[in-house]
PDB file of N, CA and C in Angstrom:
ATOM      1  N   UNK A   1     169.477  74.232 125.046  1.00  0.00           N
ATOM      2  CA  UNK A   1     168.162  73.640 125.163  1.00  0.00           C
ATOM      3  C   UNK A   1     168.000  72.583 124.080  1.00  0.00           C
ATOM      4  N   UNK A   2     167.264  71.732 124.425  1.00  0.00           N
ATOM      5  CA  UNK A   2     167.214  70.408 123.521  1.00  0.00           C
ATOM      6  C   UNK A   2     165.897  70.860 122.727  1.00  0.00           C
ATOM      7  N   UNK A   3     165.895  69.771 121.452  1.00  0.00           N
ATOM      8  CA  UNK A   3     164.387  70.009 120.684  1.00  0.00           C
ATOM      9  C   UNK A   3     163.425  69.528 121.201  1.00  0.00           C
ATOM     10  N   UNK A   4     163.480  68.607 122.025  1.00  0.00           N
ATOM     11  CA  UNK A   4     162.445  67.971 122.796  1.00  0.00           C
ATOM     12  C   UNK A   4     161.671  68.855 124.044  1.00  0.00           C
ATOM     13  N   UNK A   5     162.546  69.241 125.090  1.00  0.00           N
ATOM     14  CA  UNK A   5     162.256  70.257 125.732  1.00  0.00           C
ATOM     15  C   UNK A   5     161.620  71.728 125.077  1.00  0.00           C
ATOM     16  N   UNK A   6     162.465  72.156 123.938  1.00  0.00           N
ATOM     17  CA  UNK A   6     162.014  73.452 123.016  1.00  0.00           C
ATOM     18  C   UNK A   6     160.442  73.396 122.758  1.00  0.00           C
ATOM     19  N   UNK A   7     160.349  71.993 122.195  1.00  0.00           N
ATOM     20  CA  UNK A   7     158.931  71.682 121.563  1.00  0.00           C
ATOM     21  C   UNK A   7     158.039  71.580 122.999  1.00  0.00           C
ATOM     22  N   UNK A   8     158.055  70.777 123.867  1.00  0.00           N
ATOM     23  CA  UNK A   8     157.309  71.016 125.001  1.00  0.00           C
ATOM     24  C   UNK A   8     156.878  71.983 125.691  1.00  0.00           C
ATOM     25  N   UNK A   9     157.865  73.133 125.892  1.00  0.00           N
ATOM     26  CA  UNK A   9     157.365  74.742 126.565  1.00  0.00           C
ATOM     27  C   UNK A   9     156.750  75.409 125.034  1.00  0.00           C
ATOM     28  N   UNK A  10     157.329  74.937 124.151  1.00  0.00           N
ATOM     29  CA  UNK A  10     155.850  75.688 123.251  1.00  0.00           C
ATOM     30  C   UNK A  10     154.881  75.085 123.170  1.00  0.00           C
ATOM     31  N   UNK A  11     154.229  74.185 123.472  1.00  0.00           N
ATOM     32  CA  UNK A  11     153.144  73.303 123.666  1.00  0.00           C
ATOM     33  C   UNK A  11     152.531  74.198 125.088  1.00  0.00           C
ATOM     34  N   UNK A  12     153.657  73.869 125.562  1.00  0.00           N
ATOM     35  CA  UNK A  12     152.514  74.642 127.255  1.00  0.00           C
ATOM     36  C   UNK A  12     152.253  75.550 127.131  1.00  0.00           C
ATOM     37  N   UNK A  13     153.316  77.212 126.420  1.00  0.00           N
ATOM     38  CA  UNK A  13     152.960  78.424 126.108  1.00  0.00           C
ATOM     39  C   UNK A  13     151.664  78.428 125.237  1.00  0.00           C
ATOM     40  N   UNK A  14     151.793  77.459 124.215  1.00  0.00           N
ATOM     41  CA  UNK A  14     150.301  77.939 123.435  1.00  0.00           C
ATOM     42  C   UNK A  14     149.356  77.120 123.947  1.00  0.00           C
ATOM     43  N   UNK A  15     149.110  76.334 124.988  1.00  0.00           N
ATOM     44  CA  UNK A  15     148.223  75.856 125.648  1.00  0.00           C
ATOM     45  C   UNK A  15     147.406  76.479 126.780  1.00  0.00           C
ATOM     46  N   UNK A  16     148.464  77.615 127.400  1.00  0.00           N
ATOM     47  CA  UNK A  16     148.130  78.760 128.431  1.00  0.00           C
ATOM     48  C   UNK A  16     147.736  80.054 128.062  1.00  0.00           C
ATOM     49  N   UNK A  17     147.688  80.120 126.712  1.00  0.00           N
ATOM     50  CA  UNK A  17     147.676  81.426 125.639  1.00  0.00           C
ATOM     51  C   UNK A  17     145.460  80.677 125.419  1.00  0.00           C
ATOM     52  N   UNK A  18     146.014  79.635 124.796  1.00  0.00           N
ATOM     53  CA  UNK A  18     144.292  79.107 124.168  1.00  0.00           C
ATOM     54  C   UNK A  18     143.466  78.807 125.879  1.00  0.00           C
ATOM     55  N   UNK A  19     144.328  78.284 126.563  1.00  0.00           N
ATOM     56  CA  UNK A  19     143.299  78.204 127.804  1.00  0.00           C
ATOM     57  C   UNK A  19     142.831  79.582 128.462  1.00  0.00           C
ATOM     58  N   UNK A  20     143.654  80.578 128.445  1.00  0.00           N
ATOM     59  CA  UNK A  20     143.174  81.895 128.655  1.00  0.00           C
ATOM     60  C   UNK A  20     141.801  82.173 127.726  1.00  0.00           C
ATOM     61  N   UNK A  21     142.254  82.157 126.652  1.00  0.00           N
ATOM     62  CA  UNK A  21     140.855  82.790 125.744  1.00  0.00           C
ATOM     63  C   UNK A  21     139.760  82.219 125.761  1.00  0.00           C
ATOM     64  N   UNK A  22     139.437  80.803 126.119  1.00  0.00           N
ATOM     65  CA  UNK A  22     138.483  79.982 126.047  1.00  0.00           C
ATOM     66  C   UNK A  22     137.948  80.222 127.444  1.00  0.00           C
ATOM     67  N   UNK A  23     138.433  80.430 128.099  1.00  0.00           N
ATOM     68  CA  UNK A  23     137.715  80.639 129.742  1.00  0.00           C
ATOM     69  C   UNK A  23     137.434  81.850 129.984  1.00  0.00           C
ATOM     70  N   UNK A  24     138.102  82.956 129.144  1.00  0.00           N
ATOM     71  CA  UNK A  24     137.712  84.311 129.108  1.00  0.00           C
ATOM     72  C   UNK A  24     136.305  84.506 128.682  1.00  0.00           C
ATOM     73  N   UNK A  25     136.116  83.384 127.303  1.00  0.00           N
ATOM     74  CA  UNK A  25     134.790  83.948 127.044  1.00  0.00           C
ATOM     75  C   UNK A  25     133.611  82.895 126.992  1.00  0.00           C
ATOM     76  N   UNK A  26     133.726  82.425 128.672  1.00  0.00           N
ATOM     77  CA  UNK A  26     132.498  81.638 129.079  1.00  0.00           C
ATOM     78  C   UNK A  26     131.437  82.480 129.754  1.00  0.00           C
ATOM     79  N   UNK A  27     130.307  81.843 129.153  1.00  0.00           N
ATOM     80  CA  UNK A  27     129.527  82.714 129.481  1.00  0.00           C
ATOM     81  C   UNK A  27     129.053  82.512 131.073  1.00  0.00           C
ATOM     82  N   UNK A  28     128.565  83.169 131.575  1.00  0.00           N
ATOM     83  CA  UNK A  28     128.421  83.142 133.533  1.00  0.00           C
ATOM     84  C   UNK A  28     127.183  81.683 133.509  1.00  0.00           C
ATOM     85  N   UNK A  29     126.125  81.567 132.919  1.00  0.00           N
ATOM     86  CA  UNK A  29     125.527  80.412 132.727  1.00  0.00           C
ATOM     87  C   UNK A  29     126.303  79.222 132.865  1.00  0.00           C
ATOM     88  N   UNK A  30     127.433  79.155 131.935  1.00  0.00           N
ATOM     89  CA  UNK A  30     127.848  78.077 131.726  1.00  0.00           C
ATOM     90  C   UNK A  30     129.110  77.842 132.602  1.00  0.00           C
ATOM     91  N   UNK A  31     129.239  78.635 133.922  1.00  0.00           N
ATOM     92  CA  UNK A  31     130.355  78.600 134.713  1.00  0.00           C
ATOM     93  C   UNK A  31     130.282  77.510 135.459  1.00  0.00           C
ATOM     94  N   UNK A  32     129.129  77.436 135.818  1.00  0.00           N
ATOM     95  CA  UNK A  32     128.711  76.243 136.999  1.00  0.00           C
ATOM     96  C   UNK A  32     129.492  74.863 136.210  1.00  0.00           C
ATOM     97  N   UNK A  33     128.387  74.283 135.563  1.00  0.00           N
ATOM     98  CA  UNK A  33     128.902  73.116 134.678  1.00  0.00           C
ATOM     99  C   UNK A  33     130.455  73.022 134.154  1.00  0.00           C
ATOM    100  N   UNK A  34     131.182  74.018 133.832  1.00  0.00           N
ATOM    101  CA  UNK A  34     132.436  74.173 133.802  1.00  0.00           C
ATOM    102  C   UNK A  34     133.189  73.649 134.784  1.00  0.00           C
ATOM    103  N   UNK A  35     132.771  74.341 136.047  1.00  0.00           N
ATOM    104  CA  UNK A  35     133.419  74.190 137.161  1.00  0.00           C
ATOM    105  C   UNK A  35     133.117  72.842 137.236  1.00  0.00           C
ATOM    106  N   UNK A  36     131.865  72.169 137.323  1.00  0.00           N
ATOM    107  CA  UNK A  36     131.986  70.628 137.853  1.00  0.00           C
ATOM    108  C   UNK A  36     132.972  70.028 136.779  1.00  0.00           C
ATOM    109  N   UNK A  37     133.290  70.305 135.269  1.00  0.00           N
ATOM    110  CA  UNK A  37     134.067  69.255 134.870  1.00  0.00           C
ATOM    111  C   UNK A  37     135.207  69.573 134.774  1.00  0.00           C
ATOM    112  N   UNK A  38     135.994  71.090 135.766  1.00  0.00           N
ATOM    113  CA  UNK A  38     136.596  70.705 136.054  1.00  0.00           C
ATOM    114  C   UNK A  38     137.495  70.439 137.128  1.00  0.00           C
ATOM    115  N   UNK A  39     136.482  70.209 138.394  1.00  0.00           N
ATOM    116  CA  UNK A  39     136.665  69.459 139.187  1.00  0.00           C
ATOM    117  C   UNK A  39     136.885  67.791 139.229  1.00  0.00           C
ATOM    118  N   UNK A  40     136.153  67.190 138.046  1.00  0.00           N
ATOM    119  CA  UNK A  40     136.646  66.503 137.552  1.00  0.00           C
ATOM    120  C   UNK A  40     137.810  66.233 137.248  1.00  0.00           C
ATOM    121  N   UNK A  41     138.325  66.798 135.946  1.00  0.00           N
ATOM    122  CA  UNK A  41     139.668  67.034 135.898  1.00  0.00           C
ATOM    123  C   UNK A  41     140.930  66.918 136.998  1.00  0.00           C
ATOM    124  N   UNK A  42     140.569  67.968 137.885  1.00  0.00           N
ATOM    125  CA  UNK A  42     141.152  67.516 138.780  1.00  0.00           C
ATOM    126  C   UNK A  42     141.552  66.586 140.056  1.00  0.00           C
ATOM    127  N   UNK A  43     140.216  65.868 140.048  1.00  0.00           N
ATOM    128  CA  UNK A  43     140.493  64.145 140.258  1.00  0.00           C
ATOM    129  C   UNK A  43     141.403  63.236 139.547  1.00  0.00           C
ATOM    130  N   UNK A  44     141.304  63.631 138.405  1.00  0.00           N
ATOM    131  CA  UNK A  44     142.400  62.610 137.753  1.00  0.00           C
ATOM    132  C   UNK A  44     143.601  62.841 138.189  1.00  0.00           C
ATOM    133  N   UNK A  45     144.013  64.561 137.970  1.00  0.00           N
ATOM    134  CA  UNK A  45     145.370  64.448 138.496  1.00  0.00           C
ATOM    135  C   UNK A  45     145.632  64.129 140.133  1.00  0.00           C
ATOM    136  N   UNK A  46     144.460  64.121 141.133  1.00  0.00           N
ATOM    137  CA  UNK A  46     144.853  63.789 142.139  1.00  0.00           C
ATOM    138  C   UNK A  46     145.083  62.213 142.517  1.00  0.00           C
ATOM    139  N   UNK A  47     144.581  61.701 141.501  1.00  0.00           N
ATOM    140  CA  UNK A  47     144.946  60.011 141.264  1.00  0.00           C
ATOM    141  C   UNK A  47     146.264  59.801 140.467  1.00  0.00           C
ATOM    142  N   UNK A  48     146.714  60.601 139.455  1.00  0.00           N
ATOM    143  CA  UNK A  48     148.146  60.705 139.252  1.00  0.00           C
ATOM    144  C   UNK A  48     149.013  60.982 140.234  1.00  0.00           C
ATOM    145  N   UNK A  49     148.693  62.133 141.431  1.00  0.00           N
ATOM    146  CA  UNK A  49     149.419  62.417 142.314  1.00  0.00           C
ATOM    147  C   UNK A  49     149.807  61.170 143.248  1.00  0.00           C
ATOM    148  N   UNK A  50     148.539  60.348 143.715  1.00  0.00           N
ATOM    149  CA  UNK A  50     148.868  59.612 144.486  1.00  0.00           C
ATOM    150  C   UNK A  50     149.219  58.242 143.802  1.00  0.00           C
ATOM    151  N   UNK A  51     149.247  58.051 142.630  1.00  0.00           N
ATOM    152  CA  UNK A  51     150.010  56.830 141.832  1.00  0.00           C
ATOM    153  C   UNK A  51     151.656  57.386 141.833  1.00  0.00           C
ATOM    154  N   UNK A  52     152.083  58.904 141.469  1.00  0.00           N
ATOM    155  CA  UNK A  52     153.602  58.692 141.803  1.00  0.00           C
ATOM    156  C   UNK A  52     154.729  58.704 143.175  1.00  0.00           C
ATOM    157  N   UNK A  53     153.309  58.994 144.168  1.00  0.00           N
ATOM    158  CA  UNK A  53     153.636  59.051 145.551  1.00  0.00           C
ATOM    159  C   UNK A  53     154.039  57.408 145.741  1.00  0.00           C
ATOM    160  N   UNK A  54     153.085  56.628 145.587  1.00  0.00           N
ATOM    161  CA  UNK A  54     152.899  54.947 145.832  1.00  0.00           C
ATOM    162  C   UNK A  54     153.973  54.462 144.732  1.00  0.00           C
ATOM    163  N   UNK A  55     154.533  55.179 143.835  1.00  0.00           N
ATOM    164  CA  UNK A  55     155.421  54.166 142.812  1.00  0.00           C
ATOM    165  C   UNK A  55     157.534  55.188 143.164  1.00  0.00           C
ATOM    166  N   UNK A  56     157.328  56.323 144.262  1.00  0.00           N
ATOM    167  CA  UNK A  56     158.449  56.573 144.455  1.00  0.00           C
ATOM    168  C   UNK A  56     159.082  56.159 145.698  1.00  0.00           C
ATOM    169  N   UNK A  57     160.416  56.057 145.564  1.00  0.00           N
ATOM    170  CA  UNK A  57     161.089  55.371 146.559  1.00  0.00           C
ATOM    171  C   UNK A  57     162.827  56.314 146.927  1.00  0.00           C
ATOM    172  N   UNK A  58     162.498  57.404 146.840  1.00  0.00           N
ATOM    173  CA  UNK A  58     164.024  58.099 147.414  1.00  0.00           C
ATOM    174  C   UNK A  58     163.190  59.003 148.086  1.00  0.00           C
ATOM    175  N   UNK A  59     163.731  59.513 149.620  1.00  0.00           N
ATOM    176  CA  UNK A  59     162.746  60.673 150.252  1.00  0.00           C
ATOM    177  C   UNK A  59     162.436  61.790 149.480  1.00  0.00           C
ATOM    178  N   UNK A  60     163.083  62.547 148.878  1.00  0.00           N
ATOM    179  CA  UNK A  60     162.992  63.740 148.436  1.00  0.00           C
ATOM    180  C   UNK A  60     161.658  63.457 147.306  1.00  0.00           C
ATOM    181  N   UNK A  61     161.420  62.245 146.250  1.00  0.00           N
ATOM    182  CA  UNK A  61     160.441  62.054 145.359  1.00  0.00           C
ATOM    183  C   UNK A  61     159.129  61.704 146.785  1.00  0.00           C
ATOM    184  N   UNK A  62     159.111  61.240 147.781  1.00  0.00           N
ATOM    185  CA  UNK A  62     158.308  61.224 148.720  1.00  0.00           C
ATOM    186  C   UNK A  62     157.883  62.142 149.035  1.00  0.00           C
ATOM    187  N   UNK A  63     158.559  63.803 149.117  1.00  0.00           N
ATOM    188  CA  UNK A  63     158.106  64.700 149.873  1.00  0.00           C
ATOM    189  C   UNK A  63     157.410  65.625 148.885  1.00  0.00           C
ATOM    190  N   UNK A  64     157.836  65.836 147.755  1.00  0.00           N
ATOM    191  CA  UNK A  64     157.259  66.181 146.148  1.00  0.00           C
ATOM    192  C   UNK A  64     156.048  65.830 146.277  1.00  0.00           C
ATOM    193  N   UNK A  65     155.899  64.342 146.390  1.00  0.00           N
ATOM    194  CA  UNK A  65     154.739  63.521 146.044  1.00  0.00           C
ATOM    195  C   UNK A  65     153.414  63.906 147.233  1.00  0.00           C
ATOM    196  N   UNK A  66     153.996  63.995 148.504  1.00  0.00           N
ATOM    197  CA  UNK A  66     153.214  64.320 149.191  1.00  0.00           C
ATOM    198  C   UNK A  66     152.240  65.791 149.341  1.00  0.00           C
ATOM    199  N   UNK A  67     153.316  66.800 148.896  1.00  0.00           N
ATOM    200  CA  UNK A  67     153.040  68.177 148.709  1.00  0.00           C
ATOM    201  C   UNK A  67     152.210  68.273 147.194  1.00  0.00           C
ATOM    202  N   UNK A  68     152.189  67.628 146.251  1.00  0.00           N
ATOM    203  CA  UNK A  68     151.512  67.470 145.310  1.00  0.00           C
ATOM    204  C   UNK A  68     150.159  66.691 145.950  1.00  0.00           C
ATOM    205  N   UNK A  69     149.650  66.044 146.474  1.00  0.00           N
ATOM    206  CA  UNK A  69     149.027  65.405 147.037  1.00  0.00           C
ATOM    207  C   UNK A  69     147.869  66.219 147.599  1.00  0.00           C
ATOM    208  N   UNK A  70     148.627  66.883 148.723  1.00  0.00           N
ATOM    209  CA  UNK A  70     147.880  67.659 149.675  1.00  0.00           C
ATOM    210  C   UNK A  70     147.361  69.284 148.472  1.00  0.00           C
ATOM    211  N   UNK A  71     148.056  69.415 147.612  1.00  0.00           N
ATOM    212  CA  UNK A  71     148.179  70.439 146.782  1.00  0.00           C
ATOM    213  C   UNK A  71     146.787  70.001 146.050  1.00  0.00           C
ATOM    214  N   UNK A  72     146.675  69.293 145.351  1.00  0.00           N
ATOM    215  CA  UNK A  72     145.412  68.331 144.259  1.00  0.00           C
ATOM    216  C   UNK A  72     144.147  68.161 145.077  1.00  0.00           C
ATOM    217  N   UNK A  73     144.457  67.376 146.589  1.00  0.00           N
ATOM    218  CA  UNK A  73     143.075  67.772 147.393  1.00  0.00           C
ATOM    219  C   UNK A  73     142.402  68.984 147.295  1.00  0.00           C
ATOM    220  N   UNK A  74     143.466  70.121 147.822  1.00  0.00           N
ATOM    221  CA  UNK A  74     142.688  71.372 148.038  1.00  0.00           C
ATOM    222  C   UNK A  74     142.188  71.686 147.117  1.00  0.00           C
ATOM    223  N   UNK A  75     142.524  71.915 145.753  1.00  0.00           N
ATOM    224  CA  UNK A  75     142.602  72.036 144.376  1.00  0.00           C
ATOM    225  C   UNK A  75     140.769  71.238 144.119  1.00  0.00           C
ATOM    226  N   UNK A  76     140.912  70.125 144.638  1.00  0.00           N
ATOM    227  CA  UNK A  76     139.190  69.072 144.240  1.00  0.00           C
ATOM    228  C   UNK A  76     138.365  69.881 145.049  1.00  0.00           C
ATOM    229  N   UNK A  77     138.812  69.751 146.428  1.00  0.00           N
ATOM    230  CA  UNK A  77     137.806  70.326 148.165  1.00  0.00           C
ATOM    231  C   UNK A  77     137.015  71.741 147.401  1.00  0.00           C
ATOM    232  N   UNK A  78     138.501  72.181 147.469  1.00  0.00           N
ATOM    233  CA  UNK A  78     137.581  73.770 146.724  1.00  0.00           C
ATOM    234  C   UNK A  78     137.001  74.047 145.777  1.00  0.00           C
ATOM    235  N   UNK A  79     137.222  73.541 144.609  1.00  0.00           N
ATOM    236  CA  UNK A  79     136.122  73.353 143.419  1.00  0.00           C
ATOM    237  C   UNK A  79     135.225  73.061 144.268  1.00  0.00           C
ATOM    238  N   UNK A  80     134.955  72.351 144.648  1.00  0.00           N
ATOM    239  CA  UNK A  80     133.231  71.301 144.894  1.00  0.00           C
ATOM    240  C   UNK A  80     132.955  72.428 145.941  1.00  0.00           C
ATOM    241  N   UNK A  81     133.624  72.873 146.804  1.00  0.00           N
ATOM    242  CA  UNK A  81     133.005  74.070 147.562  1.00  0.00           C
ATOM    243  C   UNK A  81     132.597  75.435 146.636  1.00  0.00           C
ATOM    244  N   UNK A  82     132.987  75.712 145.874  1.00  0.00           N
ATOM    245  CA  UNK A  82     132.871  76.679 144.728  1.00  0.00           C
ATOM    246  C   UNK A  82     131.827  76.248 144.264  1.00  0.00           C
ATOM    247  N   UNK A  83     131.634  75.454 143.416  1.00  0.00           N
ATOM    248  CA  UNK A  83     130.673  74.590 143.115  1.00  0.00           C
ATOM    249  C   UNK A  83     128.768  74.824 143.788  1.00  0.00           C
ATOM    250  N   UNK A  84     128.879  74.278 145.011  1.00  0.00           N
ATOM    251  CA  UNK A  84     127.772  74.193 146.112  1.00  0.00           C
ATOM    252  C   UNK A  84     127.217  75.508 146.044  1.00  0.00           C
ATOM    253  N   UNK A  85     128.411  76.128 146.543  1.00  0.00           N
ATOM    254  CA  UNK A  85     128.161  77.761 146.838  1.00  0.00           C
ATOM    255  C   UNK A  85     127.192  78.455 145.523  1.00  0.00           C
ATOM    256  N   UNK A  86     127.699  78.311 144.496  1.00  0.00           N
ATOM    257  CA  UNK A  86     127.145  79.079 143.347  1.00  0.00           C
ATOM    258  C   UNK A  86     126.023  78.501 142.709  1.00  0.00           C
ATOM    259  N   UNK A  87     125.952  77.163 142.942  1.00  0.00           N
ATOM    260  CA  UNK A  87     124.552  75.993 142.791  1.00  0.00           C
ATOM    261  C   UNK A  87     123.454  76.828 144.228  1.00  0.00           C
ATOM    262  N   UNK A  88     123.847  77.133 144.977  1.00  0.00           N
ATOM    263  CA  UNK A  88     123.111  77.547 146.190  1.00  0.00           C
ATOM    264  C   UNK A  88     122.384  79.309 145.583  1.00  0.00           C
ATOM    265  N   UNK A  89     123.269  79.553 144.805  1.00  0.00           N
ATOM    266  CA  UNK A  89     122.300  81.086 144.015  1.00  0.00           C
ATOM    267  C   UNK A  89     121.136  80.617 143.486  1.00  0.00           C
ATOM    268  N   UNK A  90     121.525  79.394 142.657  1.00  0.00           N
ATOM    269  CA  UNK A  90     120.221  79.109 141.672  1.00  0.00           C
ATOM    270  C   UNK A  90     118.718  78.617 142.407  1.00  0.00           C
ATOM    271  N   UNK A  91     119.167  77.753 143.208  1.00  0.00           N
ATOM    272  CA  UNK A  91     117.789  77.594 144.112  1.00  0.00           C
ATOM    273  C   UNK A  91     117.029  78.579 144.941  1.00  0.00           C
ATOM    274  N   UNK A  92     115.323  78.057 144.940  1.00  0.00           N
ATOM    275  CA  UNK A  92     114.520  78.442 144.894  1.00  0.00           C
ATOM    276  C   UNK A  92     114.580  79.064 146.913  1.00  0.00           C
ATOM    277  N   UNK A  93     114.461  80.488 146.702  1.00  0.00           N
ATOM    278  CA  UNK A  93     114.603  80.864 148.336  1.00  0.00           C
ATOM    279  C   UNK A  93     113.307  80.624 148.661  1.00  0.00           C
ATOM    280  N   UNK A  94     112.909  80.382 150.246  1.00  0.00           N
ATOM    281  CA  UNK A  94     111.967  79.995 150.967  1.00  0.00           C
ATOM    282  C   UNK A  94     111.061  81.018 150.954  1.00  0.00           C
ATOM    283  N   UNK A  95     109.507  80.486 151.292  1.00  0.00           N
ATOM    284  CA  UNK A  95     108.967  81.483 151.277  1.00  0.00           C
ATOM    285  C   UNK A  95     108.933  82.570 152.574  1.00  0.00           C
ATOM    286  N   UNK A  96     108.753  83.909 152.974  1.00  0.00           N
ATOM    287  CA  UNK A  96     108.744  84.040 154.040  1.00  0.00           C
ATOM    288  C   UNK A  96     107.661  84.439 154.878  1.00  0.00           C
ATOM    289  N   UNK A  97     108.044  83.941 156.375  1.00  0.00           N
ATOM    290  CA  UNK A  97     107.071  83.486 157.004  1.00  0.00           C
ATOM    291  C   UNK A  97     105.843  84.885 157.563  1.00  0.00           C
ATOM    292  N   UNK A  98     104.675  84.916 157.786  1.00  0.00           N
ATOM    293  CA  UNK A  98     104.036  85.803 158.110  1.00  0.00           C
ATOM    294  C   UNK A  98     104.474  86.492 159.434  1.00  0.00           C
ATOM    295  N   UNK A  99     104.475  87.679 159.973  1.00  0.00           N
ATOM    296  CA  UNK A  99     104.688  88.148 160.874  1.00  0.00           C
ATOM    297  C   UNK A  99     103.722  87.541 161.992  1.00  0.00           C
ATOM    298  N   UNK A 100     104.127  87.449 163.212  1.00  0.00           N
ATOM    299  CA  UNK A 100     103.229  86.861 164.468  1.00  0.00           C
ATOM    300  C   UNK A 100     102.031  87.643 164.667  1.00  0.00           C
ATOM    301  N   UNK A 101     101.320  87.449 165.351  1.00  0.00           N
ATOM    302  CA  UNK A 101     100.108  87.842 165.674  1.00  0.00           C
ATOM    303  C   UNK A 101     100.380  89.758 166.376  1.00  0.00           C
ATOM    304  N   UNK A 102     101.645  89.195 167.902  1.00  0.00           N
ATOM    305  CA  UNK A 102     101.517  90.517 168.436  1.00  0.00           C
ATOM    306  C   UNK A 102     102.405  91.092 168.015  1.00  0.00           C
ATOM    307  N   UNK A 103     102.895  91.018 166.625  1.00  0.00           N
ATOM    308  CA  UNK A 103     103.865  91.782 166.056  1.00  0.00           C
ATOM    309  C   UNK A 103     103.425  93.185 164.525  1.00  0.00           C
ATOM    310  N   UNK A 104     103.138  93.994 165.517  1.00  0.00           N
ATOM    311  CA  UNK A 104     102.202  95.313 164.134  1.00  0.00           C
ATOM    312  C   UNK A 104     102.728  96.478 164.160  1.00  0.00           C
TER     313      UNK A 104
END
């Protein structure tokens, strides 16, 4: 193993170690807003995805690129559906309606 590579998987190990603990202890309030930024987040990489799709040129980096692609959509789609859904707790339910006349 090279030092370059060595140093990189310990970067990701203690990056997946601190991203665990920090999301462990969000509080349920602050999930929502979380989630939108990072749905965010994951726009960017779906604009990375489709910048190395548009800049590769051997099939096999084509088919990577594409499956990363379709991978990053679902990844945005479902946040923002996650998102809606749990924004849809917080609002105000309707009032409900009086029973009909011949209904006693």
């Amino acid at each position: 193993m090279t030092a370059h590579l060595l140093t990189e998987l310990t970067i990701f190990i203690l990056a997946v170690f601190v991203g665990f603990e920090v999301i462990s202890k969000v509080p349920t309030t602050l999930h929502t807003p979380l989630m939108s930024a990072t749905n965010a987040i994951h726009g960017i990489v779906l604009v990375g995805a489709l910048l190395i799709a548009g800049a590769s040129d051997q099939p096999l980096n084509n088919i990577v690129a594409f499956v990363l692609v379709v991978l990053a959509s679902l990844n945005v789609f479902g946040g923002y559906t996650v998102t809606e859904r749990m924004l849809q707790m917080f609002r105000p339910k309707a009032p409900a309606k009086p029973p009909a006349d011949g209904a006693r």
